[in-house]
C-alpha atoms as a PDB file:
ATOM      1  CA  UNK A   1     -24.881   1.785  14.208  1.00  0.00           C
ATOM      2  CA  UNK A   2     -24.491   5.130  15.419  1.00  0.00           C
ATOM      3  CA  UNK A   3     -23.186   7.944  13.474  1.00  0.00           C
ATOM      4  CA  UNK A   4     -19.234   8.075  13.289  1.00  0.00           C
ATOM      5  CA  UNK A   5     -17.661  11.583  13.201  1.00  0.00           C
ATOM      6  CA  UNK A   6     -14.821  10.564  12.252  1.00  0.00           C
ATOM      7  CA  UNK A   7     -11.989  13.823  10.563  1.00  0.00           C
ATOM      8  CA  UNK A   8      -9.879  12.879   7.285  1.00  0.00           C
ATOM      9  CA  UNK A   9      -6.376  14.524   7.994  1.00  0.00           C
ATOM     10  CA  UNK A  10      -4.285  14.319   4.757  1.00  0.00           C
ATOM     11  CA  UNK A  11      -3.680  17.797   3.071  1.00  0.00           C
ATOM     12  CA  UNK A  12      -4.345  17.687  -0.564  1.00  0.00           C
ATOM     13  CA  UNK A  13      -1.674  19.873  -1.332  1.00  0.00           C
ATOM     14  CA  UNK A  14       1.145  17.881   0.558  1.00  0.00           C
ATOM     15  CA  UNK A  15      -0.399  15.076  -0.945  1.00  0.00           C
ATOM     16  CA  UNK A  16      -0.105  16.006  -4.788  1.00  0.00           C
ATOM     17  CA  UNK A  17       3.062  17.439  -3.231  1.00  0.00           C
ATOM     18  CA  UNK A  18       4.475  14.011  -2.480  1.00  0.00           C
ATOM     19  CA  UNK A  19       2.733  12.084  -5.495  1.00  0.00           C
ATOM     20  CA  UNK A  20       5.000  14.742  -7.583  1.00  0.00           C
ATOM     21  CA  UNK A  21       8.068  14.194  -5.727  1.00  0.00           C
ATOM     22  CA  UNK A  22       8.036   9.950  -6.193  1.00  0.00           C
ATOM     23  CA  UNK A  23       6.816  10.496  -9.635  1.00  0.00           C
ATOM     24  CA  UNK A  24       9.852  12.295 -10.313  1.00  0.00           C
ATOM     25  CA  UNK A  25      11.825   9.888  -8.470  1.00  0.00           C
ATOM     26  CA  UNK A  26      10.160   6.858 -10.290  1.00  0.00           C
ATOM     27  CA  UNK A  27      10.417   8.344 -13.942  1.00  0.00           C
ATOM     28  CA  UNK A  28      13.862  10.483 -13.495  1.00  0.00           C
ATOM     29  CA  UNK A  29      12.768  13.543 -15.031  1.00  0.00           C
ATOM     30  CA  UNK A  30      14.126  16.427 -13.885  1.00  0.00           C
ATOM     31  CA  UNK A  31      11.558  19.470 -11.793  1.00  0.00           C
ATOM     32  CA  UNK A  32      14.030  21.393 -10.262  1.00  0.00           C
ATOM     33  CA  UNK A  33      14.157  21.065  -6.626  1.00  0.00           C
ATOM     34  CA  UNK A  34      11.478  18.953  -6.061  1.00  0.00           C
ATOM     35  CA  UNK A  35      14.255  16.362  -7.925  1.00  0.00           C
ATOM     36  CA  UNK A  36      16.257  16.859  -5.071  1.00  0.00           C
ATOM     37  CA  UNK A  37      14.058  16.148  -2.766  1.00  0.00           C
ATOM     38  CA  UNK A  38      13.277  12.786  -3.960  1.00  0.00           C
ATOM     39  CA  UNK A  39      15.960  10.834  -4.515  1.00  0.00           C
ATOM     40  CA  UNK A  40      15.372   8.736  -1.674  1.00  0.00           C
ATOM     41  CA  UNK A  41      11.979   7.831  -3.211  1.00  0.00           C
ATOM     42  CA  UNK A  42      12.656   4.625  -5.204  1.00  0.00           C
ATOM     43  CA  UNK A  43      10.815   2.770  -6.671  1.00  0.00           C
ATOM     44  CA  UNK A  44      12.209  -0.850  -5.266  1.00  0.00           C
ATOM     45  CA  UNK A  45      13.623  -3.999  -6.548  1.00  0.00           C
ATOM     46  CA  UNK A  46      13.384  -5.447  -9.997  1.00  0.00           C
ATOM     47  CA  UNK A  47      10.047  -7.796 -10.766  1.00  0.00           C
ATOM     48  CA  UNK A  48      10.505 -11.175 -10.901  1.00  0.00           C
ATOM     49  CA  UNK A  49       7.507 -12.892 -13.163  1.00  0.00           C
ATOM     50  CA  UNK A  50       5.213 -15.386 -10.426  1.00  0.00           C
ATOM     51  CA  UNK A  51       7.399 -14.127  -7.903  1.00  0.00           C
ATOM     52  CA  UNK A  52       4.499 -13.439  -5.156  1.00  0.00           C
ATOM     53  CA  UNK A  53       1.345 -15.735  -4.413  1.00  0.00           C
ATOM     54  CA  UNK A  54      -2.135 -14.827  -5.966  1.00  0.00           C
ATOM     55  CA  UNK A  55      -3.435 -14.027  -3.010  1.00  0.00           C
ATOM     56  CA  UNK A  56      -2.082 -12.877   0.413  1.00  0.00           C
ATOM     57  CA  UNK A  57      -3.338 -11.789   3.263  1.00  0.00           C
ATOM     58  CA  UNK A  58      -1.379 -10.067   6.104  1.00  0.00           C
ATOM     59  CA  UNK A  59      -3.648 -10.844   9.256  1.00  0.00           C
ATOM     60  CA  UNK A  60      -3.724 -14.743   8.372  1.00  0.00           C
ATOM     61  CA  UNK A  61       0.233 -15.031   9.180  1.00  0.00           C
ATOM     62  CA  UNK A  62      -0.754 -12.761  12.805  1.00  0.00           C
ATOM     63  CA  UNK A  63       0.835  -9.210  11.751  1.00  0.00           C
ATOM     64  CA  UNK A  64      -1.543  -7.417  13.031  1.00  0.00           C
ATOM     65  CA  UNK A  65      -4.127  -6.655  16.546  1.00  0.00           C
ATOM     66  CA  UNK A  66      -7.551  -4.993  16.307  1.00  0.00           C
ATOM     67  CA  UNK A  67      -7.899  -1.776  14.567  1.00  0.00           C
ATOM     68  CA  UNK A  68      -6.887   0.883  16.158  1.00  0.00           C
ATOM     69  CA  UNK A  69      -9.298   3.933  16.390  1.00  0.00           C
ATOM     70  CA  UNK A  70      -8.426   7.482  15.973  1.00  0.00           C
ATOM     71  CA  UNK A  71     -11.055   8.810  17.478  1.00  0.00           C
ATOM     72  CA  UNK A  72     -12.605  12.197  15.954  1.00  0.00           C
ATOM     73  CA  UNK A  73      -8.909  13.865  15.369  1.00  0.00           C
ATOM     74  CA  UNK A  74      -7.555  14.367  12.233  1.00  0.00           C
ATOM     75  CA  UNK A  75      -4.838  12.133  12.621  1.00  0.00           C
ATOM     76  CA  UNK A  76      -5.472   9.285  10.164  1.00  0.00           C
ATOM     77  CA  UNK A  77      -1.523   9.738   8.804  1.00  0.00           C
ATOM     78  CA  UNK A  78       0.001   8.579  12.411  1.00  0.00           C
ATOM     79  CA  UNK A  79      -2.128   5.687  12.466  1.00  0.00           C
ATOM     80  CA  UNK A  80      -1.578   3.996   9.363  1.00  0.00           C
ATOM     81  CA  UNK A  81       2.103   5.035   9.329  1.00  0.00           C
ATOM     82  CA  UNK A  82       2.254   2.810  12.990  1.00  0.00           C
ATOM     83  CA  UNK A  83      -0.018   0.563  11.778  1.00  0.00           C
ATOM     84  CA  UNK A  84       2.098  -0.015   9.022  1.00  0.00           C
ATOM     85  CA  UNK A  85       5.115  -0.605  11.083  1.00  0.00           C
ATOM     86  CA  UNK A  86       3.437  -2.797  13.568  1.00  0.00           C
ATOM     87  CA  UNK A  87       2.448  -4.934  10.653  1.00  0.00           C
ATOM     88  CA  UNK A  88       6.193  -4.575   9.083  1.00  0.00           C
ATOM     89  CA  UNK A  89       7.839  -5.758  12.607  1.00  0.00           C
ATOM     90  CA  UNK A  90       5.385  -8.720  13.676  1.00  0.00           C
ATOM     91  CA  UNK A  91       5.696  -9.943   9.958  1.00  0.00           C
ATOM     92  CA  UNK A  92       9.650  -9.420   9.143  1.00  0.00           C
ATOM     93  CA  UNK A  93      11.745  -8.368  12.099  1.00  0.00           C
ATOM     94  CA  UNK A  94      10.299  -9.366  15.801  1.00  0.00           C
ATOM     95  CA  UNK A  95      13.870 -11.785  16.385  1.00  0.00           C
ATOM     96  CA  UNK A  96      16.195  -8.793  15.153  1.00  0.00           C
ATOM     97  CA  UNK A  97      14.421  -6.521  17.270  1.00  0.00           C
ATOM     98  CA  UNK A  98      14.666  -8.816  20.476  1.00  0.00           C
ATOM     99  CA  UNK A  99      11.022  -8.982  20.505  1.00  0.00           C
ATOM    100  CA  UNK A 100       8.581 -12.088  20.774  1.00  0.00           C
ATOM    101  CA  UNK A 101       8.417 -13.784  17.981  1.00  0.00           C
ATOM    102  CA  UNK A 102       4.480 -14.119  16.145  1.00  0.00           C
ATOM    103  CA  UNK A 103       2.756 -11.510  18.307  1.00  0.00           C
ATOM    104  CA  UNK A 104       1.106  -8.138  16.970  1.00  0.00           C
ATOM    105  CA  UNK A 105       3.142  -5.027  18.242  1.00  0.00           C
ATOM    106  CA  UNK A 106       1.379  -1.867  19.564  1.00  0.00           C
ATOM    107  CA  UNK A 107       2.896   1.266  19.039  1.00  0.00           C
ATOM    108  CA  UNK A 108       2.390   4.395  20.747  1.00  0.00           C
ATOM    109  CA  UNK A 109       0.064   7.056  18.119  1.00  0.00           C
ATOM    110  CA  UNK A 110      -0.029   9.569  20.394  1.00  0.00           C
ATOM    111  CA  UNK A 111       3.510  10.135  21.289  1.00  0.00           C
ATOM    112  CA  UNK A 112       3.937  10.168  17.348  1.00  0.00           C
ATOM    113  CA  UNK A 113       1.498  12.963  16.905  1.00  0.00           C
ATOM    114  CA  UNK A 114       2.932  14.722  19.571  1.00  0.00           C
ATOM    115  CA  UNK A 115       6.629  14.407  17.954  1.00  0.00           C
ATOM    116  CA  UNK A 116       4.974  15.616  14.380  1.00  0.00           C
ATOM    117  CA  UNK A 117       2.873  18.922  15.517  1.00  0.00           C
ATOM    118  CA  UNK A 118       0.265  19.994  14.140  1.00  0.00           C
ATOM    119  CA  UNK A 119       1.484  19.199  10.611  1.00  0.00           C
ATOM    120  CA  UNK A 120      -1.485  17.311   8.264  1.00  0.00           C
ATOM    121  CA  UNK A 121       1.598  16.713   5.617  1.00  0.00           C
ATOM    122  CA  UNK A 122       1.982  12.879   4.249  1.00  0.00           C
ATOM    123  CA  UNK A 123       5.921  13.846   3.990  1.00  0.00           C
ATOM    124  CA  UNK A 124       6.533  15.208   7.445  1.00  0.00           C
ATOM    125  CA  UNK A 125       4.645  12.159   8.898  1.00  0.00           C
ATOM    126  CA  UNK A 126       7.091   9.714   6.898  1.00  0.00           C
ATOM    127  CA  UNK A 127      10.350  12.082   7.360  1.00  0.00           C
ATOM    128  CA  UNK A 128       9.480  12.551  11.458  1.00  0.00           C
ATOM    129  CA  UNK A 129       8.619   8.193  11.083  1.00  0.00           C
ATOM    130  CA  UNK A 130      12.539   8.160   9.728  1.00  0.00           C
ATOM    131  CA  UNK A 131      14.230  10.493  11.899  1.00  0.00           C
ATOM    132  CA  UNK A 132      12.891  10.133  15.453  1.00  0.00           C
ATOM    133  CA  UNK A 133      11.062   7.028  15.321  1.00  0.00           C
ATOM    134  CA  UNK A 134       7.870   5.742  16.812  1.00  0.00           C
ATOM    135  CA  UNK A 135       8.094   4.234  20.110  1.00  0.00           C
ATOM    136  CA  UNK A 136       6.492   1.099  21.637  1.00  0.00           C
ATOM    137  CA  UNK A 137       3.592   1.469  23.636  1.00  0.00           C
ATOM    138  CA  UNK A 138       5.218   2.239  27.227  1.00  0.00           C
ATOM    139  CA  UNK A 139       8.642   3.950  25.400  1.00  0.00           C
ATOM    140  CA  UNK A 140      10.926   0.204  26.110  1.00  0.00           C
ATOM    141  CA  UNK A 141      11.914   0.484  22.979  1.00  0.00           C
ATOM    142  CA  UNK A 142      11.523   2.934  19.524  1.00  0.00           C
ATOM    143  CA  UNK A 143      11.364   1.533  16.181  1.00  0.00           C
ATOM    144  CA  UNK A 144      13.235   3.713  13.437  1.00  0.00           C
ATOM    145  CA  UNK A 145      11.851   2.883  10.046  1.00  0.00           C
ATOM    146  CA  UNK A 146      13.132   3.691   6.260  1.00  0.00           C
ATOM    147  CA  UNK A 147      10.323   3.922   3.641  1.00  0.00           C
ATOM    148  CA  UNK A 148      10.744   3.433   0.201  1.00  0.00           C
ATOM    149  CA  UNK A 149       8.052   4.614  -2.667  1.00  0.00           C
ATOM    150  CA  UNK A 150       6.007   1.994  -3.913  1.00  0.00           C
ATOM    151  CA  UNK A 151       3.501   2.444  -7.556  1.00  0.00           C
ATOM    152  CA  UNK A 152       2.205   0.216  -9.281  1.00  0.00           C
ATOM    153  CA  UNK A 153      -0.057  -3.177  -8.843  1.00  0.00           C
ATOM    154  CA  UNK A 154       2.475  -5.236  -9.552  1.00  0.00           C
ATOM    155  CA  UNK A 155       5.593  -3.715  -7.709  1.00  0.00           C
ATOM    156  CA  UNK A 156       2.332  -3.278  -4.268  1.00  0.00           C
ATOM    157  CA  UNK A 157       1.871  -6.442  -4.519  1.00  0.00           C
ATOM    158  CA  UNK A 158       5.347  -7.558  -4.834  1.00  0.00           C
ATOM    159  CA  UNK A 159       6.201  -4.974  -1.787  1.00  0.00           C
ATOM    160  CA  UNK A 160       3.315  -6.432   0.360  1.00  0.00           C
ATOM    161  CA  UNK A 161       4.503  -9.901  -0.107  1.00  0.00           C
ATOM    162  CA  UNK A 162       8.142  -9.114   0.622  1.00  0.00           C
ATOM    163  CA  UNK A 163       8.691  -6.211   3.447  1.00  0.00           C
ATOM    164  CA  UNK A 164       4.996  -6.072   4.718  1.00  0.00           C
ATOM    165  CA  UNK A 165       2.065  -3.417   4.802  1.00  0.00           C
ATOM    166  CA  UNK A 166       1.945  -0.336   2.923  1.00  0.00           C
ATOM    167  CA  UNK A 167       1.114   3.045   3.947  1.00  0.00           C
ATOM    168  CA  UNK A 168      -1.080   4.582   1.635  1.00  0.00           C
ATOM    169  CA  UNK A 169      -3.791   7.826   0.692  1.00  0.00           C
ATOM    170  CA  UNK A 170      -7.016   7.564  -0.663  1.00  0.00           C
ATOM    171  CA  UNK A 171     -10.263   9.696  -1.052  1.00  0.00           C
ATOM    172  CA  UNK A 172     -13.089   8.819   0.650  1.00  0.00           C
ATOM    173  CA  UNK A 173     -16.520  10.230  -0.257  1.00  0.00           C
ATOM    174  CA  UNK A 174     -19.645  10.930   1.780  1.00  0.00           C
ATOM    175  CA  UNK A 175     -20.811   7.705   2.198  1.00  0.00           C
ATOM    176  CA  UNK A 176     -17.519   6.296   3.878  1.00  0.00           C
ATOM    177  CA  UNK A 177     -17.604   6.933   7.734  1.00  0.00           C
ATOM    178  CA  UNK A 178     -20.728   4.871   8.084  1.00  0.00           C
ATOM    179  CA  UNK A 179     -19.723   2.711   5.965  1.00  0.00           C
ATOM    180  CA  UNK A 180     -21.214  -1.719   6.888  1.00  0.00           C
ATOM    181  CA  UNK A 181     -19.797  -3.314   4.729  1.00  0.00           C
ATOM    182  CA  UNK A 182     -16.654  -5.070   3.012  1.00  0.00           C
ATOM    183  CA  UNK A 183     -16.055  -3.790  -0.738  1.00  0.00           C
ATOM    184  CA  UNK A 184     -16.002  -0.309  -0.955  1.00  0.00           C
ATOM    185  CA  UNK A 185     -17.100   1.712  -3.923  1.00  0.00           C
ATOM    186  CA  UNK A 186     -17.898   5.772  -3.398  1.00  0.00           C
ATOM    187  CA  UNK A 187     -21.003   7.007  -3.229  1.00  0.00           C
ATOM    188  CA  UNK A 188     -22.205  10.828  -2.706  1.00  0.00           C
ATOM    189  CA  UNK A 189     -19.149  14.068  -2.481  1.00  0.00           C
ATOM    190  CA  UNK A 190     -15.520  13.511  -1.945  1.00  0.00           C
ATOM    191  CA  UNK A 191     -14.327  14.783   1.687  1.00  0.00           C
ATOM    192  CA  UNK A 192     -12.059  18.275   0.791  1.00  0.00           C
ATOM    193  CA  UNK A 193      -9.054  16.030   2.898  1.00  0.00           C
ATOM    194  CA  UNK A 194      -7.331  12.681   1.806  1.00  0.00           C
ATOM    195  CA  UNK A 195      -7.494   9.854   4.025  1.00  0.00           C
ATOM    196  CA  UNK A 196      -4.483   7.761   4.902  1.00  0.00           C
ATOM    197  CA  UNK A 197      -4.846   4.174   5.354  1.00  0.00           C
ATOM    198  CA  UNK A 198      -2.459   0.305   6.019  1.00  0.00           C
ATOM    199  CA  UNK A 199      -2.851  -2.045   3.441  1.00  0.00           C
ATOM    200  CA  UNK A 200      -2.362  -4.808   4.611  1.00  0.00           C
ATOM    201  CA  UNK A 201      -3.071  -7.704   1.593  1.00  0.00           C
ATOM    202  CA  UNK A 202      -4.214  -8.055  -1.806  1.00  0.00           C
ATOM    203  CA  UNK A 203      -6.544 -10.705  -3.165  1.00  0.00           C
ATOM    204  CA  UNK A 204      -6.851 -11.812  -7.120  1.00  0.00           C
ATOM    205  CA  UNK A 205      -4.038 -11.303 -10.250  1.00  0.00           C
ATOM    206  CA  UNK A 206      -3.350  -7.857 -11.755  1.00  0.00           C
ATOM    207  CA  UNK A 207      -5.461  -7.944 -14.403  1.00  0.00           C
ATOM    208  CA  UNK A 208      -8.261 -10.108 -12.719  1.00  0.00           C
ATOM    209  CA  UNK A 209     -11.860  -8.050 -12.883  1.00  0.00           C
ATOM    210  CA  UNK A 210     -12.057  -9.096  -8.653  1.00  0.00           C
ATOM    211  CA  UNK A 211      -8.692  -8.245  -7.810  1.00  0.00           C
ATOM    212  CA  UNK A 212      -8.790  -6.008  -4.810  1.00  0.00           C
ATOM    213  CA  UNK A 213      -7.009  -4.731  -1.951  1.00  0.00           C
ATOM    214  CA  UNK A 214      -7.418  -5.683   1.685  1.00  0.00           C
ATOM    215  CA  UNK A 215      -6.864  -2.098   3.539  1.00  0.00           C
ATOM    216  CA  UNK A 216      -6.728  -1.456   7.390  1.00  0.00           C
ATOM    217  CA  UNK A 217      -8.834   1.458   8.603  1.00  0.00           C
ATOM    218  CA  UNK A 218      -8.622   3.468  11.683  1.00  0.00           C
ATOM    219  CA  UNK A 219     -12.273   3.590  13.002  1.00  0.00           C
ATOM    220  CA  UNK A 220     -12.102   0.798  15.011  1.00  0.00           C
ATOM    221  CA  UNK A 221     -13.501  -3.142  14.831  1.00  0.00           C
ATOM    222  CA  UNK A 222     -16.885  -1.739  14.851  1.00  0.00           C
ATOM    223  CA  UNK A 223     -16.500   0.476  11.431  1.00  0.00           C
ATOM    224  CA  UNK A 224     -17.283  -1.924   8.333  1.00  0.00           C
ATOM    225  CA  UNK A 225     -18.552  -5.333   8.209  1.00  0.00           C
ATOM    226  CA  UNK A 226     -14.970  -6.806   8.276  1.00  0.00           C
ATOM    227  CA  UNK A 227     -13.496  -5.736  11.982  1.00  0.00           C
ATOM    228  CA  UNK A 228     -12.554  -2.150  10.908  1.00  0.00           C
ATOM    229  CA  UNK A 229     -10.467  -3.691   7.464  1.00  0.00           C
ATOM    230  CA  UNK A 230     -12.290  -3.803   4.128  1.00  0.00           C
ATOM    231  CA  UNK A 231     -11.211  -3.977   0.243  1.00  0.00           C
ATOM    232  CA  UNK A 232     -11.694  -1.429  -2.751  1.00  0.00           C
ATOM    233  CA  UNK A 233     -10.544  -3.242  -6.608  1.00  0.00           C
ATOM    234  CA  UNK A 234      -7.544  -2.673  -8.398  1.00  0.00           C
ATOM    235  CA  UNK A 235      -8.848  -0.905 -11.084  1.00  0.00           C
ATOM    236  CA  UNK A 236     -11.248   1.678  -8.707  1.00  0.00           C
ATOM    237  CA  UNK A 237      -9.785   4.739  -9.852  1.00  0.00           C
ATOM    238  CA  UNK A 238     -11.694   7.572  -8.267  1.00  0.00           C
ATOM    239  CA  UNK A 239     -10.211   6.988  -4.787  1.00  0.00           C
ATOM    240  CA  UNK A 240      -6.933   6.944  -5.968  1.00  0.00           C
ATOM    241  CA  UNK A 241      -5.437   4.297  -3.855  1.00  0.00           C
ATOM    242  CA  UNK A 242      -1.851   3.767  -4.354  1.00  0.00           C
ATOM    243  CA  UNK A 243      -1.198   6.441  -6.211  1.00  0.00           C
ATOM    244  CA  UNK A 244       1.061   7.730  -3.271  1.00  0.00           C
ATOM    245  CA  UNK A 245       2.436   4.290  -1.086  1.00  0.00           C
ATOM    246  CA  UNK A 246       5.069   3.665   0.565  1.00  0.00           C
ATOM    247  CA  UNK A 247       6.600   0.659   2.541  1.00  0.00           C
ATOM    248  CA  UNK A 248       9.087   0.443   5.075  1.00  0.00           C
ATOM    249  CA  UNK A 249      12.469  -1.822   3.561  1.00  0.00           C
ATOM    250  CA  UNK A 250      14.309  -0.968   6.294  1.00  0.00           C
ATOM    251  CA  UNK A 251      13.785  -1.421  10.590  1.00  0.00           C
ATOM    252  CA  UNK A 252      15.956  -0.572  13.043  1.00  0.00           C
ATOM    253  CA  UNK A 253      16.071  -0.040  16.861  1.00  0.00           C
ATOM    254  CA  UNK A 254      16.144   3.970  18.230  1.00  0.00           C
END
């Protein structure tokens, strides 16, 4: 397979900036202003004990298309906050919408990138996501989102089950953009930039040793040996997955 040259766009600072902010938001201690700023973080709804299957697996209930591909720009954060949505829609909200029911939508990544700038910031992505929308493919029709902070295995999976995929950061290492096959696990440097990605299912319970997440990509069907998804374990620690997530509760029409 030839050599993918693919750019990881999430700034490290904005992204420790925004694992801060729903920290603060999730714990309720008190940082000044960036407690002000995150009040509309929250951390969701109350867990309810064998509330959400063992297993489940967004594609198998047709929530999502192909990977998308992002090409060599650095703009991993607009992908997986559309894919996200496209997932959230097809799954939860395709007959409030006036859309047809149990089809994959396709939203429009470059006219989101166009409405961010040039900003590589998690939090712009999401607040731009929530103020202006993201429009469908053609601009019939923009869909105006409301995320809410997600941490946790429990409360993901719980989230994932509920209201759909979850847009989440992770860091990828060295070995990653070639990567062939399903279960990742790091191998060589970290890349200086996080990497923003849809998760999309989870297989296994909590405390399983095979529990893993099933994560959407951006490279395409022909990156990994699973059509451009693949799955990292709960308890993988050094890419930090789900340490900053969010889901969209909320889905209106712009």
């Amino acid at each position: 397979m030839p050599e993918h040259k693919h750019r990881h766009g999430v700034s490290r600072v904005g992204w420790r900036i925004a694992s801060a902010r729903a920290i603060v938001a999730e714990t309720g201690a008190n940082i000044g202003a960036i407690a002000k700023s995150a009040t509309r973080m929250v951390t969701g709804k109350p867990l309810q004990a064998a509330s959400v299957p063992v297993s489940f697996d967004l594609r198998q209930v047709n929530a999502f298309g192909p990977a998308q591909h992002q090409g060599s720009s650095e703009r991993c954060i607009a992908y997986a906050i559309a894919g996200a949505l496209e997932g959230r829609v097809a799954y939860r909200d395709t007959v409030a919408l006036g859309l047809p029911p149990g089809l994959p939508i396709d939203l429009d990544e470059v006219a989101f990138v166009q409405d961010v700038g040039s900003s590589r910031s998690l939090e712009k992505h999401v607040s731009t996501a929530e103020s202006k929308g993201i429009s469908l493919q053609g601009g019939s029709l923009r869909i105006v989102p409301k995320f809410s902070f997600r941490r946790g295995i429990a409360r993901m999976r719980q989230a994932i089950y509920e209201d759909g995929p979850l847009l989440s950061v992770m860091i990828v290492y060295s070995n990653f953009d070639n990567f062939t096959d399903i279960l990742y696990e790091p191998q060589g440097s970290p890349a200086p930039d996080g990497h923003a990605v849809c998760i999309v299912g989870y297989e296994g319970a909590e405390g399983g040793a095979a529990g893993c997440w099933i994560v959407r990509n951006s490279y395409g069907t022909g990156w990994g040996g699973d059509n451009g998804y693949f799955k990292v374990r709960y308890d993988n620690k050094t890419l930090s997955l789900g340490n900053v997530c969010y889901s969209a509760t909320q889905v209106k029409r712009g």
